[in-house]
Protein backbone atom coordinates (compact mmCIF):
# COMPACT_ATOMS: atom_id res chain seq x y z
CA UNK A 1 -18.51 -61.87 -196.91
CA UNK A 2 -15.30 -63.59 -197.55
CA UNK A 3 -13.98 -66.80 -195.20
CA UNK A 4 -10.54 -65.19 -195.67
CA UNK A 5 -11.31 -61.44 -194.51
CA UNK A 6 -10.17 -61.42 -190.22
CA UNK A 7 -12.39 -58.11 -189.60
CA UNK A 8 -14.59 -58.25 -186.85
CA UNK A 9 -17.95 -60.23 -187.89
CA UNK A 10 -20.08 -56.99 -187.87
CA UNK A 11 -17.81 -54.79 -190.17
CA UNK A 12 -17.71 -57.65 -192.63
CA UNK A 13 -21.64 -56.98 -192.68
CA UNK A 14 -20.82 -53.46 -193.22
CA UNK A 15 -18.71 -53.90 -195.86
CA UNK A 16 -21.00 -55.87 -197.52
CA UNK A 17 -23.74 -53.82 -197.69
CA UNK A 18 -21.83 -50.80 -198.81
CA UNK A 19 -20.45 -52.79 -201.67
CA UNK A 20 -24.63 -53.55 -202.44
CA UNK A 21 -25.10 -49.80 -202.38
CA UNK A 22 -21.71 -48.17 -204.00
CA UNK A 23 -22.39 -50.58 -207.04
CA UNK A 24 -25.88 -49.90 -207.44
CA UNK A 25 -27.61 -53.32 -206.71
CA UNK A 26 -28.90 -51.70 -203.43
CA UNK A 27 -30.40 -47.74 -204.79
CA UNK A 28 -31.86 -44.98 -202.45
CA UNK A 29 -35.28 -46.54 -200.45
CA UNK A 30 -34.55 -50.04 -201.05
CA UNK A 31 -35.41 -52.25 -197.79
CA UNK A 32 -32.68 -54.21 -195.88
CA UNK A 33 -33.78 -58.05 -195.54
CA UNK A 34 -35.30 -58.52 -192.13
CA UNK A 35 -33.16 -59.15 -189.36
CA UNK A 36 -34.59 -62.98 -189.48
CA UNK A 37 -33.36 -62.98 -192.91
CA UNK A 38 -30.08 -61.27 -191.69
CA UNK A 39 -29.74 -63.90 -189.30
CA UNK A 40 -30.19 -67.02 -191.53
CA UNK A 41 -27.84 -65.43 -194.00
CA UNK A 42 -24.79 -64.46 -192.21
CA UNK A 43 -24.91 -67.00 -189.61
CA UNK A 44 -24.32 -64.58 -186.76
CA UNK A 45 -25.90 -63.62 -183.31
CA UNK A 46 -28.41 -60.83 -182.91
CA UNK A 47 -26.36 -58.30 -181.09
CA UNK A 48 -23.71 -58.54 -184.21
CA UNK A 49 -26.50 -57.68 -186.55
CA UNK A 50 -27.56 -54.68 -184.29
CA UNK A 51 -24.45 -53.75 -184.14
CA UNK A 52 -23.75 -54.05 -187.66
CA UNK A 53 -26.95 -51.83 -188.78
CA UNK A 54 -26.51 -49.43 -186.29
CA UNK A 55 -23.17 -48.35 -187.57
CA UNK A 56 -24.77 -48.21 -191.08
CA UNK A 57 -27.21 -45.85 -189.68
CA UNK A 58 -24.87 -43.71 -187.51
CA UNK A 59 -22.68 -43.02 -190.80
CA UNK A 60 -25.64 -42.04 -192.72
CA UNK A 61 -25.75 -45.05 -195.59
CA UNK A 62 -29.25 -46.37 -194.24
CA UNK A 63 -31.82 -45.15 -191.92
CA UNK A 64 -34.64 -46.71 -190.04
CA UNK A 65 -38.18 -46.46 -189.12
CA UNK A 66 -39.73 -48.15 -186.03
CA UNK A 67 -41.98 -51.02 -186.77
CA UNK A 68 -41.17 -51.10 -190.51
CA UNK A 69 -37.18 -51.80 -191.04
CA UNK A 70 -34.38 -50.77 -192.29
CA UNK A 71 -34.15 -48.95 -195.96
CA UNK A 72 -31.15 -47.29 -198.03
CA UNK A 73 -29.79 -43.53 -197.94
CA UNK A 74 -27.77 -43.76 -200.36
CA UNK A 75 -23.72 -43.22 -200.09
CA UNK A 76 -23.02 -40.53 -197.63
CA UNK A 77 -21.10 -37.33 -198.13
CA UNK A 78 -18.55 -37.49 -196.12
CA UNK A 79 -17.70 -40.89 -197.55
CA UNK A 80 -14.21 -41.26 -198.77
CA UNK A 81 -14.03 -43.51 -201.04
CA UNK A 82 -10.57 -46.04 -200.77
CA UNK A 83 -7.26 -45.81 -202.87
CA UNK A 84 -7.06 -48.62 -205.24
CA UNK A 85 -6.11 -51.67 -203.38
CA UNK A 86 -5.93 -49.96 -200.29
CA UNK A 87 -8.12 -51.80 -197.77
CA UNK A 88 -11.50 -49.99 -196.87
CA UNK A 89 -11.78 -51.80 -193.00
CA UNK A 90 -9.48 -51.19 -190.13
CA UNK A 91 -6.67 -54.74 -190.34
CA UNK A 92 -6.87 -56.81 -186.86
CA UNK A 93 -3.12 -57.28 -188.70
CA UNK A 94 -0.38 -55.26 -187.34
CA UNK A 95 1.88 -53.13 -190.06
CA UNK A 96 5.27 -54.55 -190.90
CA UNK A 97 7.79 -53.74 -187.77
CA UNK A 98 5.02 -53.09 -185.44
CA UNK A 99 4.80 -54.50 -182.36
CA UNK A 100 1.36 -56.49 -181.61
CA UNK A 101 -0.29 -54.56 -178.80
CA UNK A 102 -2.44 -55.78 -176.08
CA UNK A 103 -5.24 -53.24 -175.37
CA UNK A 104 -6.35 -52.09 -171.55
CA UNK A 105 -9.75 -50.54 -170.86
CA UNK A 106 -9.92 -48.77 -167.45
CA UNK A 107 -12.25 -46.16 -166.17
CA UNK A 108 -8.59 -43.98 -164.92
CA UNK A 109 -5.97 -43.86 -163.40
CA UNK A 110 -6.06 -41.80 -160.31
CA UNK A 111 -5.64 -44.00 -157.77
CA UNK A 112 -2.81 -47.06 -156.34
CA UNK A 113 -5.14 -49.78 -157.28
CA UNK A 114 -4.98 -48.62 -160.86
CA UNK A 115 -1.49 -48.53 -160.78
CA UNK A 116 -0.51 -51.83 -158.92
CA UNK A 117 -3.37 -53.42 -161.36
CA UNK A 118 -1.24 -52.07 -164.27
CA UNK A 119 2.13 -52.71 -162.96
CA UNK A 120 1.02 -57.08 -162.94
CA UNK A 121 0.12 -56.43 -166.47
CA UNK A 122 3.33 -54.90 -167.63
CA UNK A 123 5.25 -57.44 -165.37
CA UNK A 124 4.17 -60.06 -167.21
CA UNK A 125 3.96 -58.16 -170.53
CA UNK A 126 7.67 -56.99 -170.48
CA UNK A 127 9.13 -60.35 -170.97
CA UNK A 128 7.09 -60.67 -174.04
CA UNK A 129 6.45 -59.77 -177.77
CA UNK A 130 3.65 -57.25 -177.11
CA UNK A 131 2.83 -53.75 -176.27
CA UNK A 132 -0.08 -52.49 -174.21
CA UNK A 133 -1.98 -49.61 -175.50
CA UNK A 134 -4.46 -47.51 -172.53
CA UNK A 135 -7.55 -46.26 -173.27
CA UNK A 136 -9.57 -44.33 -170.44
CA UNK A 137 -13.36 -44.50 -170.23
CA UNK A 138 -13.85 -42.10 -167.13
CA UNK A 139 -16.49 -44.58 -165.89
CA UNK A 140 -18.71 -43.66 -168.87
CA UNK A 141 -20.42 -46.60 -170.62
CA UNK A 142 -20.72 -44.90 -173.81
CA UNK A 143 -16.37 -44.03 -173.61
CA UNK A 144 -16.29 -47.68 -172.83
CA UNK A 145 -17.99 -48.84 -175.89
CA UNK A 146 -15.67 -46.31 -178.08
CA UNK A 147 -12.60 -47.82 -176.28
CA UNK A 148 -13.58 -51.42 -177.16
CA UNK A 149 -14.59 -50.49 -180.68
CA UNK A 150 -11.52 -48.85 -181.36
CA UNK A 151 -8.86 -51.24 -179.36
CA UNK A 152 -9.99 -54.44 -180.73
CA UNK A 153 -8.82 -53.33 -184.42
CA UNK A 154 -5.67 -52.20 -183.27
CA UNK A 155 -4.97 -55.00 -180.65
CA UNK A 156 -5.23 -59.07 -180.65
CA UNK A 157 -6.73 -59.07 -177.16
CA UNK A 158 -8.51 -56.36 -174.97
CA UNK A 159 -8.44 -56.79 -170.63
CA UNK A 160 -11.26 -54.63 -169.35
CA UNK A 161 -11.96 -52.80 -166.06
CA UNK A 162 -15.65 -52.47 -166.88
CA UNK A 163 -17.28 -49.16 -166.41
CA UNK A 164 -19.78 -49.06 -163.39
CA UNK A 165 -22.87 -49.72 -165.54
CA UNK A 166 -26.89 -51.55 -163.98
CA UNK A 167 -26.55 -53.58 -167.22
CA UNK A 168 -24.01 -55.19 -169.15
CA UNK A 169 -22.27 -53.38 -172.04
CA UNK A 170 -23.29 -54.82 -175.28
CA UNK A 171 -19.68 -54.28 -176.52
CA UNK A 172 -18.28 -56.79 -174.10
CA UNK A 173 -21.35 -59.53 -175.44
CA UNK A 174 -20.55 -59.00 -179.00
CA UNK A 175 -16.90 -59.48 -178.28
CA UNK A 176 -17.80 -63.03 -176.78
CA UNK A 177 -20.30 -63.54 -179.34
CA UNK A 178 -16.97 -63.17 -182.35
CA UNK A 179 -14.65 -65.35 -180.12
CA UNK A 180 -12.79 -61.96 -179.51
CA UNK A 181 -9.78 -62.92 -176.68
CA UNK A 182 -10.05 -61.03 -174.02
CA UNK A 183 -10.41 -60.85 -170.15
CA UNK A 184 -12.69 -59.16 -167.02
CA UNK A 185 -11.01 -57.51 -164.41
CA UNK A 186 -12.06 -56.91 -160.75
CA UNK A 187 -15.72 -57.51 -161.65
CA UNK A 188 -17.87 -60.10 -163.19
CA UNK A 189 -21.34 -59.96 -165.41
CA UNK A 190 -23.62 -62.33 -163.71
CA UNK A 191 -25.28 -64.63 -165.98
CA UNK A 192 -22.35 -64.01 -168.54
CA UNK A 193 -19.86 -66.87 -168.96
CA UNK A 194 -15.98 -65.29 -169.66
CA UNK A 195 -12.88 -65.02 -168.90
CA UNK A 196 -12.46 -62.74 -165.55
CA UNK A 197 -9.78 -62.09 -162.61
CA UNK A 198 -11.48 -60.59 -159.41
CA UNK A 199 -11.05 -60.44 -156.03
CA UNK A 200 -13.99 -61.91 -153.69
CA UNK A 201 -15.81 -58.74 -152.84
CA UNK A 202 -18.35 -60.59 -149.82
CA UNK A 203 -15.25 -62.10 -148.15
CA UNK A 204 -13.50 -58.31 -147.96
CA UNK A 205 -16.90 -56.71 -146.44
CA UNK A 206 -16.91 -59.50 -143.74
CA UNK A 207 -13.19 -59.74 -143.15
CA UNK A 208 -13.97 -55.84 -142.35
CA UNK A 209 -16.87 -55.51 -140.80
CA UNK A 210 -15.76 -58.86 -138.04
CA UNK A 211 -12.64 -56.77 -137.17
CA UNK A 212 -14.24 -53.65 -136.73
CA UNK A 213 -16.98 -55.55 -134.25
CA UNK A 214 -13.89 -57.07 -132.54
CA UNK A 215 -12.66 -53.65 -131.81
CA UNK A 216 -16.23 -52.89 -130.00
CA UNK A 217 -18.23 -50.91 -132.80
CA UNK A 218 -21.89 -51.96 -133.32
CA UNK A 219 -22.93 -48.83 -135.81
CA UNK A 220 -20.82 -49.41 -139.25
CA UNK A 221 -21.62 -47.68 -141.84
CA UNK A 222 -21.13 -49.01 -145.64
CA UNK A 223 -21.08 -46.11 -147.83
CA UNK A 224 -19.99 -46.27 -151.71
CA UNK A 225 -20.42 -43.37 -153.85
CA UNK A 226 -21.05 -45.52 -157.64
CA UNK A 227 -23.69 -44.10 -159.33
CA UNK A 228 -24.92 -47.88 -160.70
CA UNK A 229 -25.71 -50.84 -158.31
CA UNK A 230 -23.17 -52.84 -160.07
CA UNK A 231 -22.24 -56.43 -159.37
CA UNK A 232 -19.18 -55.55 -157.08
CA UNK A 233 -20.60 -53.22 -155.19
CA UNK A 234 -23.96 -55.92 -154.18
CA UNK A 235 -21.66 -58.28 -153.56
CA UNK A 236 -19.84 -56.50 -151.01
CA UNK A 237 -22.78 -54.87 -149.45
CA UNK A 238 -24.41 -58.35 -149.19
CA UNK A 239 -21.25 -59.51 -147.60
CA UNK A 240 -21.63 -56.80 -145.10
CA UNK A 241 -25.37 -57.69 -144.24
CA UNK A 242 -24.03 -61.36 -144.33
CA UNK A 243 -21.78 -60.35 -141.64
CA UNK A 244 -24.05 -58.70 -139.12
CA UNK A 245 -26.45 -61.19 -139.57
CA UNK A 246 -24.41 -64.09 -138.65
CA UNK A 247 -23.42 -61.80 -135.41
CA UNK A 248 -27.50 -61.28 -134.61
CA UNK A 249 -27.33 -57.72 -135.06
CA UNK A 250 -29.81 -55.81 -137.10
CA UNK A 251 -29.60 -54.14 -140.47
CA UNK A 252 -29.98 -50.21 -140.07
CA UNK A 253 -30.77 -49.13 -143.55
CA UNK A 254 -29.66 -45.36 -142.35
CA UNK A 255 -26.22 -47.01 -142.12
CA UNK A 256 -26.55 -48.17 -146.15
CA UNK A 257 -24.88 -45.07 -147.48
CA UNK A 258 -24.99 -45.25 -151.59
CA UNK A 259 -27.34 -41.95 -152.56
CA UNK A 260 -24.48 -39.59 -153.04
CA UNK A 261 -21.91 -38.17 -155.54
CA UNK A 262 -18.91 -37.25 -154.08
CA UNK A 263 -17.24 -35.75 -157.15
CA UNK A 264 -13.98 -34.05 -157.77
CA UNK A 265 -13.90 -31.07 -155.72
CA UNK A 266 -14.00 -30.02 -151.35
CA UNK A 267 -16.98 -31.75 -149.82
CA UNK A 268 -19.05 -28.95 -148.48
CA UNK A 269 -21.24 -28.83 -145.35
CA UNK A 270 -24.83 -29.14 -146.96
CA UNK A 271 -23.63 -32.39 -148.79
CA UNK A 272 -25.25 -35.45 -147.67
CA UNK A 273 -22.22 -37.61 -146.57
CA UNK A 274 -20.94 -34.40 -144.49
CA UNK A 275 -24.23 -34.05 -142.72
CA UNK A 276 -23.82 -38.30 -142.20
CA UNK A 277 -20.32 -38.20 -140.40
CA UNK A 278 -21.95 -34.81 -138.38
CA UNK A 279 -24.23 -36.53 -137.19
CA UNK A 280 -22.38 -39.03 -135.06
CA UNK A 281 -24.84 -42.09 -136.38
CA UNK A 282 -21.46 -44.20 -136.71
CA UNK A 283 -18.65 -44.68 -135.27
CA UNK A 284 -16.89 -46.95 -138.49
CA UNK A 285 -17.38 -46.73 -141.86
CA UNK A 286 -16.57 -49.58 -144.61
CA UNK A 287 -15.68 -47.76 -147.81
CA UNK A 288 -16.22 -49.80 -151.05
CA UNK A 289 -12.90 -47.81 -152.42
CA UNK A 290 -10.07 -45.71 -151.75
CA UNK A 291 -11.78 -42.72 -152.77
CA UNK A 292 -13.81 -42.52 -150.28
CA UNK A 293 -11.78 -43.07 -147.31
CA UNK A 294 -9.86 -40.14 -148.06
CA UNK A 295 -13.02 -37.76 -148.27
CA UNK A 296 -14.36 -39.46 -145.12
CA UNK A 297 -10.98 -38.73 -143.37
CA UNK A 298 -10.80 -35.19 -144.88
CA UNK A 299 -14.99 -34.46 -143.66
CA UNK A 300 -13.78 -35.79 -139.29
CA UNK A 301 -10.81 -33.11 -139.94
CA UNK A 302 -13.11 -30.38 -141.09
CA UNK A 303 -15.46 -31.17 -137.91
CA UNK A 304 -12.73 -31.19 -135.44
CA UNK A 305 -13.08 -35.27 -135.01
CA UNK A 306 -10.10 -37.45 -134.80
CA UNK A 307 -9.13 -40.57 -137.07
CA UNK A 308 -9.45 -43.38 -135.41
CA UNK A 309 -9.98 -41.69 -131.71
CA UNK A 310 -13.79 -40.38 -132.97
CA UNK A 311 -14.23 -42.26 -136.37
CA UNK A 312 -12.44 -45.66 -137.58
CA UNK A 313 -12.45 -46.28 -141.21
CA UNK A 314 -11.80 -49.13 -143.33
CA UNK A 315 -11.33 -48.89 -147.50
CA UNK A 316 -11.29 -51.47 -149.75
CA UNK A 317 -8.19 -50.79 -151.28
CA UNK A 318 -5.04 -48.72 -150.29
CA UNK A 319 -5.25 -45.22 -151.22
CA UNK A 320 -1.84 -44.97 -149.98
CA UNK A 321 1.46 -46.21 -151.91
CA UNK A 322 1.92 -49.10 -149.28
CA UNK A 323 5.67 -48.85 -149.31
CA UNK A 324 7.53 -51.23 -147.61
CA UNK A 325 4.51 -52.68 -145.89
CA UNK A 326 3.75 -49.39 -143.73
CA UNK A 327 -0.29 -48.23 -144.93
CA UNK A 328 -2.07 -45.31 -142.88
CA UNK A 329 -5.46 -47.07 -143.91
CA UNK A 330 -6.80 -50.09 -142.55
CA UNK A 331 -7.77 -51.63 -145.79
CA UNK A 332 -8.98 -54.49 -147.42
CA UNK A 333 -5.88 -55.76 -149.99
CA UNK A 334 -7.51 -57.00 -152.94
CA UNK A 335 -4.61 -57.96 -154.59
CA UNK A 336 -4.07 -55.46 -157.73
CA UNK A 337 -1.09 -56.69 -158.56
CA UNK A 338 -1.85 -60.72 -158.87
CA UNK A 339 -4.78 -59.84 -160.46
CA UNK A 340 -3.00 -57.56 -163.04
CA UNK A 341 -0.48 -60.52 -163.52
CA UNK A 342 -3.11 -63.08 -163.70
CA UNK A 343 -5.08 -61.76 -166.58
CA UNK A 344 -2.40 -61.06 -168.91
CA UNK A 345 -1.30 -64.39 -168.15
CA UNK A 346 -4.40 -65.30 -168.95
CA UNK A 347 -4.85 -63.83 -172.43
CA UNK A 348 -0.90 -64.79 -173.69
CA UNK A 349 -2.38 -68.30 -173.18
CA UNK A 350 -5.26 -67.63 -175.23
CA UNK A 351 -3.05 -66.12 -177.69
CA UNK A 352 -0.68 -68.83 -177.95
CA UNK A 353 -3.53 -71.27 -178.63
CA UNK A 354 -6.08 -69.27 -180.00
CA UNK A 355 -7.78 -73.00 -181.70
CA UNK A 356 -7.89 -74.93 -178.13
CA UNK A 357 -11.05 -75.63 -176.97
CA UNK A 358 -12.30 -72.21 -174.97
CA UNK A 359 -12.51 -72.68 -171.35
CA UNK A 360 -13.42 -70.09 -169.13
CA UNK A 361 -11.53 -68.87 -165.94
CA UNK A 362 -13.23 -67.15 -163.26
CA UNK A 363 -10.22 -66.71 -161.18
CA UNK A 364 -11.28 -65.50 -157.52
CA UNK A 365 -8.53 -63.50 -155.04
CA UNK A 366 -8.75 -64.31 -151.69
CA UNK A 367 -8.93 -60.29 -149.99
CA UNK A 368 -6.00 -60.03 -146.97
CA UNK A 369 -7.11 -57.42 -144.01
CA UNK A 370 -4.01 -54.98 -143.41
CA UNK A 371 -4.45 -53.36 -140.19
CA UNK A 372 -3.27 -50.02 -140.21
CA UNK A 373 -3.57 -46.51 -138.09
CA UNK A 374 -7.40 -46.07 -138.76
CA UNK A 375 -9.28 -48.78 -136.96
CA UNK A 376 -9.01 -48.51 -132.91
CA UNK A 377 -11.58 -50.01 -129.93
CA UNK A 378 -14.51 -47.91 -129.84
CA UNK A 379 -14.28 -45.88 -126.58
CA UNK A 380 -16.79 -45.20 -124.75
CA UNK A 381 -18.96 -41.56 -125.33
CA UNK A 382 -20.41 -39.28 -123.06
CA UNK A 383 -23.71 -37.96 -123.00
């Protein structure tokens, strides 16, 4: 590995060994030093040396076998071999006349809080030398990991909308395991020390849930429709137990609404949240997004209840444009913007002083209630 080469840390150990094997010093069955061994030699973390040997395996130059190592394949087919002096690993340099780019991992962008979130970024990006370049994971993990892989050799720094995931991503690790630049959006990884620009997820469920028990409702529902218990989403459901606790009311577990997948299409009448808002068993809900909202709006239409008369609903987030101030959601404002804003902020400062000593941010929005047309007093029901 040379001092000079500026490719990630685990493609310099690809490189490497592929040099062993297309010169013949490494043949067909030989064994790949321990990882121990790979350790001491390279001077890297685990998860780089994983990471390292699993792309070997993936492209079909070694293969493994459980319990005894790692052993050569030989030099794969489909291997094209470089042009003299042509590089053989993706440059973290950009090509003469390009402009640098800045890379953005989000899940999508179907909703206002992914657009205000981008519109901070490019606020602060406009007035600068770089270019942002989107890649989409669809809240898939494994997109996620392809995103990351592919933006950090194109870009000098990567902000990340993590994918709803139970566990970290090993992709974000590695990247703070290299000294990669980049910063966490709207969630953090517990236990994981980095740069990351969120909004305080326990303080939104309690701003909602105290002004929904000012306006007279005891049954609130909390219903969020991620198919991981991520971070964010405890954090705001604790805030929402927090909440009823301190007001001596007890915790209905009926009223936790998170087994469900609301999808893309109508919500039909055999589908668990339609039976839920049926049923009458609350008279609020706290949605942990936009999303959801909507569909629990659109379900009270399709059984002839009225928004806020019948049902009052509160959504983190404004699934409406919010212009000029006027929302049709009550809704928890988390922000987007400033927290767009502040992360590229964040990473241009890392940029410009990439050899300063690294000190983390964990920058922490305050959430604002806006009051809007679908939170009223409870009235009172008959029979």
């Amino acid at each position: 590995m040379s001092a000079h080469d500026r490719s990630p840390l685990y493609i310099q150990i690809q490189n490497y060994f592929k040099d062993l094997i297309l010169s013949g010093r490494l043949a067909e069955n030989d064994k790949i030093p321990a990882e121990k061994e790979l350790l001491e030699q390279f001077n890297v973390s685990r998860i780089t040396i994983a990471n390292a040997l699993a792309e070997l395996a993936r492209d079909g130059w070694i293969y493994r076998i459980p319990g005894r190592g790692s052993f050569v394949k030989g030099i794969p087919a489909a291997y094209d071999a470089p042009k003299p002096n042509a590089p053989n690993t993706v440059s973290t340099e950009n090509k003469a006349g390009a402009a640098p780019k800045i890379g953005l991992v989000i899940p999508q962008i179907s909703d206002y809080f992914a657009i205000r979130l981008m519109k901070g970024i490019s606020e602060v990006l406009r007035e600068s030398k770089y270019h942002v370049a989107v890649m989409l994971t669809f809240n898939s993990k494994q997109r996620e990991t392809e995103a990351i892989r592919e933006l950090k050799h194109q870009a000098e720094g990567l902000i990340i909308f993590p994918a709803d995931a139970e566990v970290y991503n090993e992709e974000i690790i590695a990247l703070k395991m290299e000294n990669y630049p980049f910063v966490l959006v709207d969630r953090n990884l517990p236990g994981l020390e980095t740069n990351v620009v969120r909004s305080d997820g326990a303080k939104g469920a309690m701003l909602a849930v105290d002004h929904l028990w000012s306006l007279g409702h005891r049954n609130i529902a909390v219903c969020t429709d991620s198919p991981q218990p991520t971070a964010s989403v405890e954090e705001r459901i604790n805030g929402y137990m927090e909440a009823l606790k301190i007001k001596g009311a007890m915790i209905n577990p009926a009223l936790l609404l998170n087994d469900f997948d609301v999808g893309a299409g109508k919500i039909g009448s055999g589908h668990p949240l339609y039976r839920f808002v049926k049923s009458r068993m609350a008279s609020a809900y706290i949605t942990l997004n936009s999303n959801l909202g909507g569909r629990i709006w659109s379900i009270a239409n399709d059984l002839g209840l009225r928004v806020p008369e019948d049902v009052s609903i509160v959504t983190f987030d404004d699934p409406s444009p919010g212009l000029e101030g006027l929302s049709f959601f009550t809704h928890l404002d988390q922000s987007e913007f400033d927290m767009g804003f502040k992360a590229a902020r964040l990473l241009l400062d890392m940029l410009a002083n990439p050899h300063s000593a690294r000190k983390y941010s964990n920058i922490v929005l305050e959430p604002k209630l806006v009051v809007g047309k679908t939170s009223v007093p409870q009235q009172l029901q008959q029979g």
